[in-house]
C-alpha atoms as a PDB file:
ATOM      1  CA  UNK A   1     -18.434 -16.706  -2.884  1.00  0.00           C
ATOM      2  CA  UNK A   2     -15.504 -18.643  -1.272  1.00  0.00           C
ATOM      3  CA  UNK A   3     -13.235 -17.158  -4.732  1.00  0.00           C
ATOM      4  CA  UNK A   4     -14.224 -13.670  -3.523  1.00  0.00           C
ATOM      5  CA  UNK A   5     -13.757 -14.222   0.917  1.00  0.00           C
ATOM      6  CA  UNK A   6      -9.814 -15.573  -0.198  1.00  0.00           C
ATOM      7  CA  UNK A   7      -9.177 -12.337  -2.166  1.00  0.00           C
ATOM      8  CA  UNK A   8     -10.699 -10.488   0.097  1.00  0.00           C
ATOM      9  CA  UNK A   9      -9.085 -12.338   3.524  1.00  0.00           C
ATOM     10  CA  UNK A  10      -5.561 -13.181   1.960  1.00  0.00           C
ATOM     11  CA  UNK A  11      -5.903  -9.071   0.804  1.00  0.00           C
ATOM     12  CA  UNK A  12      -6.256  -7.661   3.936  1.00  0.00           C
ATOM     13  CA  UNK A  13      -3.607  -9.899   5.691  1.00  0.00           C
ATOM     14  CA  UNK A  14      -1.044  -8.784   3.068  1.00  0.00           C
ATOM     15  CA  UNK A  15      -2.163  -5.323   3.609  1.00  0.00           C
ATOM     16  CA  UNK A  16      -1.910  -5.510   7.254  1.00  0.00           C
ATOM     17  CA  UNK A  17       1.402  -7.279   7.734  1.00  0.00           C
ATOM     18  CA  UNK A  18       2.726  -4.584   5.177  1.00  0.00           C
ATOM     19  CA  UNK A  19       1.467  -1.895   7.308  1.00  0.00           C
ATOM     20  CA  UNK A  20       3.130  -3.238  10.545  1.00  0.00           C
ATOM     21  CA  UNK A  21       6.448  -4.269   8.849  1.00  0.00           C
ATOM     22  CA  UNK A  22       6.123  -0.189   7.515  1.00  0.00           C
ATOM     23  CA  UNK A  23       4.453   1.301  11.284  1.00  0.00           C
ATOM     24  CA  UNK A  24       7.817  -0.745  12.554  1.00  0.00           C
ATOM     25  CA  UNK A  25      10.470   0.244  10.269  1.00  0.00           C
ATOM     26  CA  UNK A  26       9.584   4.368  10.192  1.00  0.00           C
ATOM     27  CA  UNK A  27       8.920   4.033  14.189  1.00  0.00           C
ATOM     28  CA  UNK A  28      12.427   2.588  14.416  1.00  0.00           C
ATOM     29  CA  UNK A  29      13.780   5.067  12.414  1.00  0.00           C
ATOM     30  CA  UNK A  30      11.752   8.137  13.537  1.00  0.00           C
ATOM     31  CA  UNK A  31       9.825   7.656  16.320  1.00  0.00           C
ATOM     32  CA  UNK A  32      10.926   8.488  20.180  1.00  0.00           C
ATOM     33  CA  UNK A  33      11.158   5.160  22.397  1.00  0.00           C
ATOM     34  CA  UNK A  34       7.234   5.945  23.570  1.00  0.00           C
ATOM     35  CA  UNK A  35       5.660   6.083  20.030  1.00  0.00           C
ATOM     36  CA  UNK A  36       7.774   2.929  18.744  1.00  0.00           C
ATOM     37  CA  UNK A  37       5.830   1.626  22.242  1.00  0.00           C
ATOM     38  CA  UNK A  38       3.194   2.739  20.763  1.00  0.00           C
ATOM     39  CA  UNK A  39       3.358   0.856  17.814  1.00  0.00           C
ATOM     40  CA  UNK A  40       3.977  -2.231  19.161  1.00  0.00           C
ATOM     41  CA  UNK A  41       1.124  -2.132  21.099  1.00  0.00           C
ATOM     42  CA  UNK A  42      -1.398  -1.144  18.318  1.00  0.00           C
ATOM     43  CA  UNK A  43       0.678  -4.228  16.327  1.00  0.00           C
ATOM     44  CA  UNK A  44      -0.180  -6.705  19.161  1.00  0.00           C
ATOM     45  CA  UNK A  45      -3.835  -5.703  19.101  1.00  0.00           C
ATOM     46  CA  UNK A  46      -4.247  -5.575  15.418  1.00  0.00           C
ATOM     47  CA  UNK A  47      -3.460  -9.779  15.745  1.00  0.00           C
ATOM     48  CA  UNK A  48      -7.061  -9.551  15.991  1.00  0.00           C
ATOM     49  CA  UNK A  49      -7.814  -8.509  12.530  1.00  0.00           C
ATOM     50  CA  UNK A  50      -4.628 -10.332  10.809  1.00  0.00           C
ATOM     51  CA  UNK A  51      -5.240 -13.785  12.709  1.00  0.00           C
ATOM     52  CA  UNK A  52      -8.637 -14.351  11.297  1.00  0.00           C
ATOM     53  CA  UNK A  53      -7.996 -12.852   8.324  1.00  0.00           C
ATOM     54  CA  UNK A  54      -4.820 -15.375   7.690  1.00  0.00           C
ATOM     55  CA  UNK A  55      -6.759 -18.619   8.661  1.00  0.00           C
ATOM     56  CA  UNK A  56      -9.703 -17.449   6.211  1.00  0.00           C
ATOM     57  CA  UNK A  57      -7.094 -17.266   3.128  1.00  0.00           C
ATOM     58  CA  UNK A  58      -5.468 -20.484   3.970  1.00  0.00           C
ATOM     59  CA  UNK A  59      -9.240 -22.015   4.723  1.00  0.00           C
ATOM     60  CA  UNK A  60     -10.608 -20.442   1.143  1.00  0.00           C
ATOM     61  CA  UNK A  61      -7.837 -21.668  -0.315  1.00  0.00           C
ATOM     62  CA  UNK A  62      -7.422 -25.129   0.575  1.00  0.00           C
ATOM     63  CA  UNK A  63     -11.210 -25.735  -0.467  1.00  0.00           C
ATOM     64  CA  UNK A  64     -10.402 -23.634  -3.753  1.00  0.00           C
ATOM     65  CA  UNK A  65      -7.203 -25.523  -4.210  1.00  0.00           C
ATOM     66  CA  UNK A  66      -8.625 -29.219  -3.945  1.00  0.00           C
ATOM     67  CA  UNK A  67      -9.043 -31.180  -6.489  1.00  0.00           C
ATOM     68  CA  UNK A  68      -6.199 -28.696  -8.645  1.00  0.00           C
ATOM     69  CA  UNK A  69      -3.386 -31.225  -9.375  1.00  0.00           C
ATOM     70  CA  UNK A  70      -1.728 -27.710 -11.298  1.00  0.00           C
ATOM     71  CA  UNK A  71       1.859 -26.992 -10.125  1.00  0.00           C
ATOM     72  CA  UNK A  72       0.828 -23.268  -9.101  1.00  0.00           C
ATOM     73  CA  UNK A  73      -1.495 -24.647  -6.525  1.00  0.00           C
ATOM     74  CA  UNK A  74       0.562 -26.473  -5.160  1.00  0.00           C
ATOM     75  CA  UNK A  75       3.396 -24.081  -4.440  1.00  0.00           C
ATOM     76  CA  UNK A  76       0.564 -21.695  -3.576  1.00  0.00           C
ATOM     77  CA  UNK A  77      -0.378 -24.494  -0.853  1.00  0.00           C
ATOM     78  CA  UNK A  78       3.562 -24.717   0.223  1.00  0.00           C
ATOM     79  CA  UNK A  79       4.100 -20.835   0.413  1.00  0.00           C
ATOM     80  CA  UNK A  80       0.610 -20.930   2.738  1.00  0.00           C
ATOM     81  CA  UNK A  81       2.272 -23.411   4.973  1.00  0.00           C
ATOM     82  CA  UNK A  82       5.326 -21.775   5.490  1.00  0.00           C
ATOM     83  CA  UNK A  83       3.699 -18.469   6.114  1.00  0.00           C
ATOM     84  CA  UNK A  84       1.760 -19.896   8.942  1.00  0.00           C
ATOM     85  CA  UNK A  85       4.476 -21.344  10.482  1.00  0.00           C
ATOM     86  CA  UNK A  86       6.393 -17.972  10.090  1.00  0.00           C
ATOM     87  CA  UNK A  87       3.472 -15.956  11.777  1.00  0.00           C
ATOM     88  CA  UNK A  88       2.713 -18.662  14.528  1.00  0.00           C
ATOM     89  CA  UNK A  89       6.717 -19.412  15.602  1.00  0.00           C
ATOM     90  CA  UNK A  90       7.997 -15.767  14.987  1.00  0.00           C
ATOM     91  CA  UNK A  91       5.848 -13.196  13.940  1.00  0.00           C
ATOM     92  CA  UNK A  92       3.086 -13.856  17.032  1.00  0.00           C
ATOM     93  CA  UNK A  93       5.950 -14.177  19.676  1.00  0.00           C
ATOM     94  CA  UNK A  94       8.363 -11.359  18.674  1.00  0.00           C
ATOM     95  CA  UNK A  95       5.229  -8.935  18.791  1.00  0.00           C
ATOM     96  CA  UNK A  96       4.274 -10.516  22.531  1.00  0.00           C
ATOM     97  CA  UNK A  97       7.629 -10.052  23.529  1.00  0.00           C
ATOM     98  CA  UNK A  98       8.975  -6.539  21.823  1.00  0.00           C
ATOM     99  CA  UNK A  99       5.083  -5.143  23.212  1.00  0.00           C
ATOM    100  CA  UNK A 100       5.882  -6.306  26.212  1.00  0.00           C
ATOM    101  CA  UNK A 101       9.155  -5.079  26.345  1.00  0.00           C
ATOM    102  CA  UNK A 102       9.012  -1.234  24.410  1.00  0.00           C
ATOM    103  CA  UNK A 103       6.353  -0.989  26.803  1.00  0.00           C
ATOM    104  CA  UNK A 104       8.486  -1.681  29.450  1.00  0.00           C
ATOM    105  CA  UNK A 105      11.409   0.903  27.984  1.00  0.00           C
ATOM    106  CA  UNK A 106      13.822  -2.092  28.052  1.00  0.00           C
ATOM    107  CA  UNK A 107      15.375  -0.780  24.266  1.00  0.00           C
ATOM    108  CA  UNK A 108      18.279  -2.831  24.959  1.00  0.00           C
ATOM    109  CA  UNK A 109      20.434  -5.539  22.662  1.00  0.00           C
ATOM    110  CA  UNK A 110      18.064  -8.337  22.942  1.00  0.00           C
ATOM    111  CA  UNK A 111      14.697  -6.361  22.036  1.00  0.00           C
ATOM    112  CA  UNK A 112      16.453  -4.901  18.957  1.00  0.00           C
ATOM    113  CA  UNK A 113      17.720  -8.654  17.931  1.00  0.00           C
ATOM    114  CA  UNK A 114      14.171  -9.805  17.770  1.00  0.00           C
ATOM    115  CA  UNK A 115      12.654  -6.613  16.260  1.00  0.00           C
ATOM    116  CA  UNK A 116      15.513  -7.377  13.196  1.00  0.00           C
ATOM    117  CA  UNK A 117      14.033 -10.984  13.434  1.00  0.00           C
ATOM    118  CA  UNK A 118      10.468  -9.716  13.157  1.00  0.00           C
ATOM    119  CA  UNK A 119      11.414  -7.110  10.099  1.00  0.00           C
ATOM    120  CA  UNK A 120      13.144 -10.203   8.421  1.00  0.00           C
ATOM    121  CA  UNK A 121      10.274 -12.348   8.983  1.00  0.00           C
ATOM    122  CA  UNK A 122       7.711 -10.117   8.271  1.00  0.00           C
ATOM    123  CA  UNK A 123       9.198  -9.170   4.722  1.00  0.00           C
ATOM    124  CA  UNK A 124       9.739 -13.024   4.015  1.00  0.00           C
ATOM    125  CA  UNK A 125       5.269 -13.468   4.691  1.00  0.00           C
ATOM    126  CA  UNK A 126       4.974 -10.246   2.590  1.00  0.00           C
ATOM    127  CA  UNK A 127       7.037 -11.641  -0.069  1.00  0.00           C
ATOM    128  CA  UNK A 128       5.198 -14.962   0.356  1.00  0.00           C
ATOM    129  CA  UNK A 129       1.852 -13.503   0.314  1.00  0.00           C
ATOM    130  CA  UNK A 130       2.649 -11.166  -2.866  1.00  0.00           C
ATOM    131  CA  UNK A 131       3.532 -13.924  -4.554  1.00  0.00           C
ATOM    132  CA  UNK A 132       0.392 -16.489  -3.979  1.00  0.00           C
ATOM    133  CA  UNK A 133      -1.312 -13.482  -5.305  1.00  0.00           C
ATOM    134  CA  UNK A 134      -0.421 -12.936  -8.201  1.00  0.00           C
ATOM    135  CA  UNK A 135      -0.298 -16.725  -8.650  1.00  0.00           C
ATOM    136  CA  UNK A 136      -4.434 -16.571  -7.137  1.00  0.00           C
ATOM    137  CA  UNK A 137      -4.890 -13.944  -9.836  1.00  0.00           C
ATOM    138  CA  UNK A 138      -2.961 -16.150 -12.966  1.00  0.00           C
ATOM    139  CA  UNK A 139      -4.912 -18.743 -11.941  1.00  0.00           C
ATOM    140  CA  UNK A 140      -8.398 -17.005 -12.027  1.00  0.00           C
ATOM    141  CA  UNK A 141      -7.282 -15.546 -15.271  1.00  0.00           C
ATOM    142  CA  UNK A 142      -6.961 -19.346 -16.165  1.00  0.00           C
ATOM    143  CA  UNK A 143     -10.128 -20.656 -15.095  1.00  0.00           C
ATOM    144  CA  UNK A 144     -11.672 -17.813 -16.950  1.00  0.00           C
ATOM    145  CA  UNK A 145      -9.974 -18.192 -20.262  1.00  0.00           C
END
């Protein structure tokens, strides 16, 4: 059961990072100052589906992960830690703030500083997250064989 909540939790968090790092990008590139506003707002709301989902994967996986003394878990626990910190110190804040600010119509220097910041970070927890699964799914190919 817990094997099958941390696919299922650390799945949807990838998939819904990916689709606000994507929402972000094409809105940036596309979109007209009120739908990028738009997206930032349906970003800061959909914290409510990623922030639960995130603290599931790192909870299934820490109870999966003890008693491993394998090298895979443990960079698998490292990459976990790192994304957390990410999401809590930059990710959480720069969607606050640029909400807060698109919604405001202040597109100026500083907002499209931190929205860089934000794209950077959120491809560096997509990146992270990508690869703790397909180290979750070596490992489960492991404990089967």
């Amino acid at each position: 059961m817990k094997l099958k909540l941390h696919a299922l939790s650390g799945g949807i968090a990838l998939l819904t990072i990916a689709c606000f790092w994507t929402s972000t990008a094409l809105g940036e590139l596309f979109g007209t100052h009120a739908q990028i506003a738009q997206v930032k707002t349906v970003i800061l709301y959909g914290m409510a589906l990623l922030i639960p989902a995130m603290a599931t994967a790192g909870a299934t996986g820490a109870a999966l992960g003890k008693g491993w003394r394998l090298p895979e878990v443990a960079a698998k626990s490292r990459r976990m830690k790192l994304i957390a910190a990410n999401g809590l110190l930059v990710l959480l804040p720069s969607a606050v703030f640029l909400a807060l600010r698109a919604n405001a119509g202040q597109f100026d220097t500083l907002f499209y500083f931190v929205q860089a910041l934000e794209l950077l970070a959120g491809a560096t927890n997509i990146t992270l997250l990508t690869l703790n699964l397909r180290a979750g799914l070596a490992l489960r190919r492991r404990r089967a064989g």
